[in-house]
Protein backbone atom coordinates (compact mmCIF):
# COMPACT_ATOMS: atom_id res chain seq x y z
CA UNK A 1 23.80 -27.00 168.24
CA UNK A 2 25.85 -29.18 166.04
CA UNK A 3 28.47 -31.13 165.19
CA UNK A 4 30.47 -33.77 163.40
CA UNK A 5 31.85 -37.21 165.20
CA UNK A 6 35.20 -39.06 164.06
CA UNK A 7 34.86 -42.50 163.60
CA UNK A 8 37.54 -45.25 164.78
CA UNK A 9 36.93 -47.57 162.07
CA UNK A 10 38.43 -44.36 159.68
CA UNK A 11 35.47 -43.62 157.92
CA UNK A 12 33.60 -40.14 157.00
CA UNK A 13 33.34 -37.83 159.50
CA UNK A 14 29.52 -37.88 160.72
CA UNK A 15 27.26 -35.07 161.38
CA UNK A 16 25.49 -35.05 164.81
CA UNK A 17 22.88 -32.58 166.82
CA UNK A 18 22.87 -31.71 170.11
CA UNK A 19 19.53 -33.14 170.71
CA UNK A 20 20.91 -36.62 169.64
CA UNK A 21 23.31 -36.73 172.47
CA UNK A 22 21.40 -38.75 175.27
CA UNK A 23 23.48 -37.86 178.32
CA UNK A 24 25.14 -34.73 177.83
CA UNK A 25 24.79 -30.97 177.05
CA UNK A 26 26.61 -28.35 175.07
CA UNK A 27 29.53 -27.68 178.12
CA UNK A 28 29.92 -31.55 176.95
CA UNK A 29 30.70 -31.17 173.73
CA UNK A 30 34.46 -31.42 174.30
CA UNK A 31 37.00 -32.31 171.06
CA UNK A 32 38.20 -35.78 171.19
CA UNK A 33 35.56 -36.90 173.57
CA UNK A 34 35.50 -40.96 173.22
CA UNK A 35 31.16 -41.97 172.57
CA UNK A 36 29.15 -44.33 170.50
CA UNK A 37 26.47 -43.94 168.53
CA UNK A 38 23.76 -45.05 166.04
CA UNK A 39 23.73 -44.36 161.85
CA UNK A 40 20.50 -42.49 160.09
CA UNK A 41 19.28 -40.74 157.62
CA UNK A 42 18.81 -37.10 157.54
CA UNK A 43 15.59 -36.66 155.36
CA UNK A 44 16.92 -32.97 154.69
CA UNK A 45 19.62 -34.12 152.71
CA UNK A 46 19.43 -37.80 152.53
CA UNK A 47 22.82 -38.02 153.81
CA UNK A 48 23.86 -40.23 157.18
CA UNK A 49 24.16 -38.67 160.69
CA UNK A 50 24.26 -39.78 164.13
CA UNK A 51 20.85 -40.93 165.55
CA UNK A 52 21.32 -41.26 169.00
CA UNK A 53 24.40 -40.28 170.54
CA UNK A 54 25.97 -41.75 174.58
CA UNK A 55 29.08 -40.22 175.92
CA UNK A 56 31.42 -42.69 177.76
CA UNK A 57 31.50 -42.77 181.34
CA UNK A 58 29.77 -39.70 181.44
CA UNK A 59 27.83 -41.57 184.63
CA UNK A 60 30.73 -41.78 186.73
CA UNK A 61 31.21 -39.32 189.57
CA UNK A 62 34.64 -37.93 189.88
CA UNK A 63 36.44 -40.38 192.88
CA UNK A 64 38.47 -38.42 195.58
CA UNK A 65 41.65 -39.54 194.32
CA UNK A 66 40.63 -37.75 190.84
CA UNK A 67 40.36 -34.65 192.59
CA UNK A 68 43.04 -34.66 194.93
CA UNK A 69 45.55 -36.01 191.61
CA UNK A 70 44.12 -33.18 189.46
CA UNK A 71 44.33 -30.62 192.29
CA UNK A 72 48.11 -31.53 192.32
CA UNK A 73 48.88 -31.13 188.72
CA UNK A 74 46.69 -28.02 188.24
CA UNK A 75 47.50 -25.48 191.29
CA UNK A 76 44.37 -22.95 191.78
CA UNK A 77 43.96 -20.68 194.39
CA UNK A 78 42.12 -21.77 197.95
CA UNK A 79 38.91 -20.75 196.89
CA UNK A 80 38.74 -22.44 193.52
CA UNK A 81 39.72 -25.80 195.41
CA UNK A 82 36.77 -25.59 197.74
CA UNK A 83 34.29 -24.81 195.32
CA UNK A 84 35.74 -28.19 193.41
CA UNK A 85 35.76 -29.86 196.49
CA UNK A 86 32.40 -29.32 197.06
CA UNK A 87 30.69 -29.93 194.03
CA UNK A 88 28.74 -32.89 193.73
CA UNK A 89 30.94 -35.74 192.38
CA UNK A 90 28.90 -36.00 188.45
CA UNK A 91 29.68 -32.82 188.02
CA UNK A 92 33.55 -33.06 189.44
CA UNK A 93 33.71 -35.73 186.53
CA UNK A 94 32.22 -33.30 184.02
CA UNK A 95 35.16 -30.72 185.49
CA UNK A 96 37.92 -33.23 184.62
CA UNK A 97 36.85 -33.83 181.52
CA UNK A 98 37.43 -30.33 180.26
CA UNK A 99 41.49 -31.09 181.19
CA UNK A 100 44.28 -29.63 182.14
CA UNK A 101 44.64 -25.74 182.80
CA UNK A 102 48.17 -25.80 181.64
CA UNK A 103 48.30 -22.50 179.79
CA UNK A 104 45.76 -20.20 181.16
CA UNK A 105 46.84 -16.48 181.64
CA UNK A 106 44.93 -17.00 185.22
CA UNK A 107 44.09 -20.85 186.28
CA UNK A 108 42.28 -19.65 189.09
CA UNK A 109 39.87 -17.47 187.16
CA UNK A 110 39.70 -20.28 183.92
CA UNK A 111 38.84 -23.35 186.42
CA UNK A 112 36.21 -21.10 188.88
CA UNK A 113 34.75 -20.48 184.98
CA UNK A 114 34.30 -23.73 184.01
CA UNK A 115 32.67 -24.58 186.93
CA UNK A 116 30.51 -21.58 187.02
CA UNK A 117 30.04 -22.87 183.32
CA UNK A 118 28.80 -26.72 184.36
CA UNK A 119 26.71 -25.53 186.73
CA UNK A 120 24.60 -23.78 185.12
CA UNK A 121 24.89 -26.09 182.17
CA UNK A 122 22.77 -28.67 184.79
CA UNK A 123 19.13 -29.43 185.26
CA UNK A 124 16.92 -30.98 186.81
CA UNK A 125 13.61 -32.42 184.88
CA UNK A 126 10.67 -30.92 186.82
CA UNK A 127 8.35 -33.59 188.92
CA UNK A 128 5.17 -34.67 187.13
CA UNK A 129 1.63 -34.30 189.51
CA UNK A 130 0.99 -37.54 189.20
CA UNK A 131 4.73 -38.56 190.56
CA UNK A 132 4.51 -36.43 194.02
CA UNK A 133 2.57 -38.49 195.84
CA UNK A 134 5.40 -41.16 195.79
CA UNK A 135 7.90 -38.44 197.28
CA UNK A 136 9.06 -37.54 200.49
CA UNK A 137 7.51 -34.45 202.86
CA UNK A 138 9.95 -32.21 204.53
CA UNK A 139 11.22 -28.60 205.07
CA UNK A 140 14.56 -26.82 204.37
CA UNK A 141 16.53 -26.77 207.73
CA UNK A 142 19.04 -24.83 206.78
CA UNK A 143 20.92 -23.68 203.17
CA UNK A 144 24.18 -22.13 202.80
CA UNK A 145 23.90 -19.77 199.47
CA UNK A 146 27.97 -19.43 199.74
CA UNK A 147 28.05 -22.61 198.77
CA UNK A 148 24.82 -24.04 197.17
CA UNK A 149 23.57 -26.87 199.72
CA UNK A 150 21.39 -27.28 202.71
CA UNK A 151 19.66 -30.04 204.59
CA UNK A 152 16.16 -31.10 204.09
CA UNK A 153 13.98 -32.21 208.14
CA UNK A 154 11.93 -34.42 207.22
CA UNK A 155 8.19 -34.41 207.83
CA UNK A 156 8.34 -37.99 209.60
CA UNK A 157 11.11 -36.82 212.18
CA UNK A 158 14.02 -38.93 210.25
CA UNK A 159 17.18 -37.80 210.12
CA UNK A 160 18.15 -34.19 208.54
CA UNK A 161 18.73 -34.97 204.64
CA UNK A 162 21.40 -33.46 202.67
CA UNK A 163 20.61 -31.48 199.57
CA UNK A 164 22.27 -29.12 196.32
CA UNK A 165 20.85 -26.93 194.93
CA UNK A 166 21.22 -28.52 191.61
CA UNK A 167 18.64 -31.00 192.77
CA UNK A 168 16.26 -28.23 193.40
CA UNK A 169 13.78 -28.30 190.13
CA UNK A 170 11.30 -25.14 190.83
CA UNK A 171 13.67 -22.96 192.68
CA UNK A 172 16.84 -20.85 193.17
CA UNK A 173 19.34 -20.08 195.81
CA UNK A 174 17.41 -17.02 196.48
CA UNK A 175 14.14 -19.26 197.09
CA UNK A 176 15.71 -21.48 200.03
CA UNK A 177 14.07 -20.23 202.98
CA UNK A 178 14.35 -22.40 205.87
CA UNK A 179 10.75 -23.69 207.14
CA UNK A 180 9.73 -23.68 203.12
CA UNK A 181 7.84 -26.61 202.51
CA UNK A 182 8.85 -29.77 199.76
CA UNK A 183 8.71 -33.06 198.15
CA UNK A 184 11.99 -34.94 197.81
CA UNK A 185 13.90 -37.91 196.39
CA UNK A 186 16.18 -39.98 198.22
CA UNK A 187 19.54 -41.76 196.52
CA UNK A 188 23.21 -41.94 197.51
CA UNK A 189 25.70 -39.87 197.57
CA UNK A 190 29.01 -41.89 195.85
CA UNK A 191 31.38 -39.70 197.50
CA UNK A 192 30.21 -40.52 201.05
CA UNK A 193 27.57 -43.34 200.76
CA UNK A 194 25.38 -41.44 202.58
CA UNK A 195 21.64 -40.78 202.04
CA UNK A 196 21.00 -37.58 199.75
CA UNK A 197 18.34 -35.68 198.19
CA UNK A 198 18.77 -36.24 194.69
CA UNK A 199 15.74 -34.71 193.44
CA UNK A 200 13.92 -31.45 195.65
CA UNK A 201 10.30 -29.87 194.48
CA UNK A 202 9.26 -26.50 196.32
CA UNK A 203 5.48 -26.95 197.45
CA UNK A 204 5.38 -23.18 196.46
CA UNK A 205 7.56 -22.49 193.49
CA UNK A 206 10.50 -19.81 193.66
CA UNK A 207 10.47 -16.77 192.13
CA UNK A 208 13.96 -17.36 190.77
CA UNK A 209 14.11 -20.28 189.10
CA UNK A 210 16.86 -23.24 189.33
CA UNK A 211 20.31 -21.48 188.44
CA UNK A 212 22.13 -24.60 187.72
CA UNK A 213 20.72 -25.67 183.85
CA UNK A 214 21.49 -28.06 181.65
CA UNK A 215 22.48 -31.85 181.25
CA UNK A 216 25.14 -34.11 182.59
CA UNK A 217 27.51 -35.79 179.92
CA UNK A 218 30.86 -35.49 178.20
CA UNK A 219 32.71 -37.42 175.61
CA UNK A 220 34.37 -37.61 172.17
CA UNK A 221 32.31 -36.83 169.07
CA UNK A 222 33.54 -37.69 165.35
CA UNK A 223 32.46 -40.74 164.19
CA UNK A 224 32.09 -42.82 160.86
CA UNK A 225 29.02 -44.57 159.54
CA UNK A 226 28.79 -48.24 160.03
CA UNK A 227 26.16 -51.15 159.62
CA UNK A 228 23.49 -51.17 162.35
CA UNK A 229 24.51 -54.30 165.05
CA UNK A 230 28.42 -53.04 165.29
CA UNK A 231 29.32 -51.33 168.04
CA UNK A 232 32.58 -49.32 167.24
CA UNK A 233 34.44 -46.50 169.44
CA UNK A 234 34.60 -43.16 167.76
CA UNK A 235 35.86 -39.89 169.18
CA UNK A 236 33.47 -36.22 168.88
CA UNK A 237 34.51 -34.02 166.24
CA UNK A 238 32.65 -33.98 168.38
CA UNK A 239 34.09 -37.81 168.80
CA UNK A 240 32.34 -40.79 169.80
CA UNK A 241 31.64 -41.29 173.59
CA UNK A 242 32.42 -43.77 176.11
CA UNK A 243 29.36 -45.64 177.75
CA UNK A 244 31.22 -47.66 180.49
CA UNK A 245 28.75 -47.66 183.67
CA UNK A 246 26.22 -45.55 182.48
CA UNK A 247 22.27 -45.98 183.07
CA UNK A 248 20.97 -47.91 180.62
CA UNK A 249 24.08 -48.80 179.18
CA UNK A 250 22.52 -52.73 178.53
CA UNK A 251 20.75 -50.87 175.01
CA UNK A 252 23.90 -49.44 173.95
CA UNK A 253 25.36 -52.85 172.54
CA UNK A 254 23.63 -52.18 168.97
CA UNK A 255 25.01 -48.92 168.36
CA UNK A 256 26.59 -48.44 165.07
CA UNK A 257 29.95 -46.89 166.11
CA UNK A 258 32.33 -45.63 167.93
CA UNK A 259 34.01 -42.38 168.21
CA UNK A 260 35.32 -39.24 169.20
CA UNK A 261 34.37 -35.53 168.94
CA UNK A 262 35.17 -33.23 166.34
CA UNK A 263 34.09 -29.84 166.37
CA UNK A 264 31.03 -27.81 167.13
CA UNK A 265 28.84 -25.57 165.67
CA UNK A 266 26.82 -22.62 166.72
CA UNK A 267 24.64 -23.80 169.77
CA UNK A 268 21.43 -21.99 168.71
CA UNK A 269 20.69 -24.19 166.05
């Protein structure tokens, strides 16, 4: 669950964790990913490593030209074009990140894998007791386990609300049971600007857990070490990683560097 960050500014390589990074996960952890990130000390060793790590534009949902343009240049099978098509448009942007396919045996079979991959790599945090009472009532309508959403009726006889399963935090596809009772979240959906379910809590909780685990987040990861106050681009060796339009972004101007990834190692650490 490590790795090591190039700098911009040229400097050492610098060692990062996977618990540092604040907006990504391990399917994240891509070489050459553009980040920023803070300077420490590692009491182990004394030596400097990456505090707190942000991945660049790891907030922005893929746009429908982004899909259609990389649907063009990488040509999968049917299938493999709706599942893109309908994932939600974070996790289209965590897709493109990984690149092109040019020179997979099978493209169809590589890009239904990295999804497959990212989707399970996604989670959502779990709703605290005391937070409930601020959510929405409703029921599951309807859910489609081909392809992982549904639509939420709402207890005060609103409009149906859309929902994926990747919002669900308590259950899994095989828990979606029309007339099952829930709390819900309400946001926007940036591919359609219409009202979603961006968080879902089972009243009773599944048997089967969420199926899509993990974070959201990609980037660059190698980075250098540099005096607190500067904020530098690096690149993941993991490099450094962009933080353009991210939540919370307005904290990131006292990061120590920028960067991009470098590589990774073993993800059990």
């Amino acid at each position: 669950g490590f790795g090591y960050i190039t700098a911009d500014d040229g400097s050492e390589d610098v060692f990062f964790h996977l618990q540092a990074v604040s907006n990504g996960n391990e399917s994240s952890m891509i070489p050459g990913t553009k980040l920023l990130f803070e300077v420490g000390l590692n009491n182990t060793n004394g030596m400097t490593k990456a505090v707190q790590v942000s991945l660049m534009g790891a907030g922005d949902p893929a746009t429908p030209q982004e899909v259609h343009q990389f649907l063009l240049m990488n040509p999968v099978e049917e299938k493999a074009q709706q599942k893109f098509m309908q994932m939600d448009p974070t996790m289209q942007r965590m897709v493109l990140n990984r690149g092109s396919l040019e020179g997979s045996r099978d493209p169809t079979a590589a890009f239904i894998g990295r999804m497959v991959s990212i989707e399970r790599g996604t989670k959502v945090a779990p709703v605290a007791a005391q937070d409930l009472q601020g959510m929405k009532a409703g029921t599951i309508k309807t859910f489609n386990n081909g392809k992982g959403f549904g639509y939420i009726t709402p207890a005060d006889g609103s409009e149906d609300v859309f929902f994926h399963l990747q919002a669900v935090t308590n259950g899994g596809e095989m828990d979606m049971n029309p007339g099952a009772t829930l709390r819900y979240e309400e946001g926007m959906n940036p591919a359609n600007g219409k009202t979603k379910a961006t968080r879902v809590q089972l009243d009773v909780a599944g048997l089967f857990g969420n199926q899509y685990q993990g974070g959201k987040g990609y980037g660059k990861a190698a980075g250098g070490t540099q005096g607190h106050g500067a904020s530098p681009y690096g690149a993941l060796g993991m490099a450094g990683m962009d933080m353009t339009g991210m939540a919370g972004m307005a904290g990131m101007a006292g990061m120590a560097g920028a960067g991009a990834m470098g590589g990774m190692g073993g993800m059990g650490g």
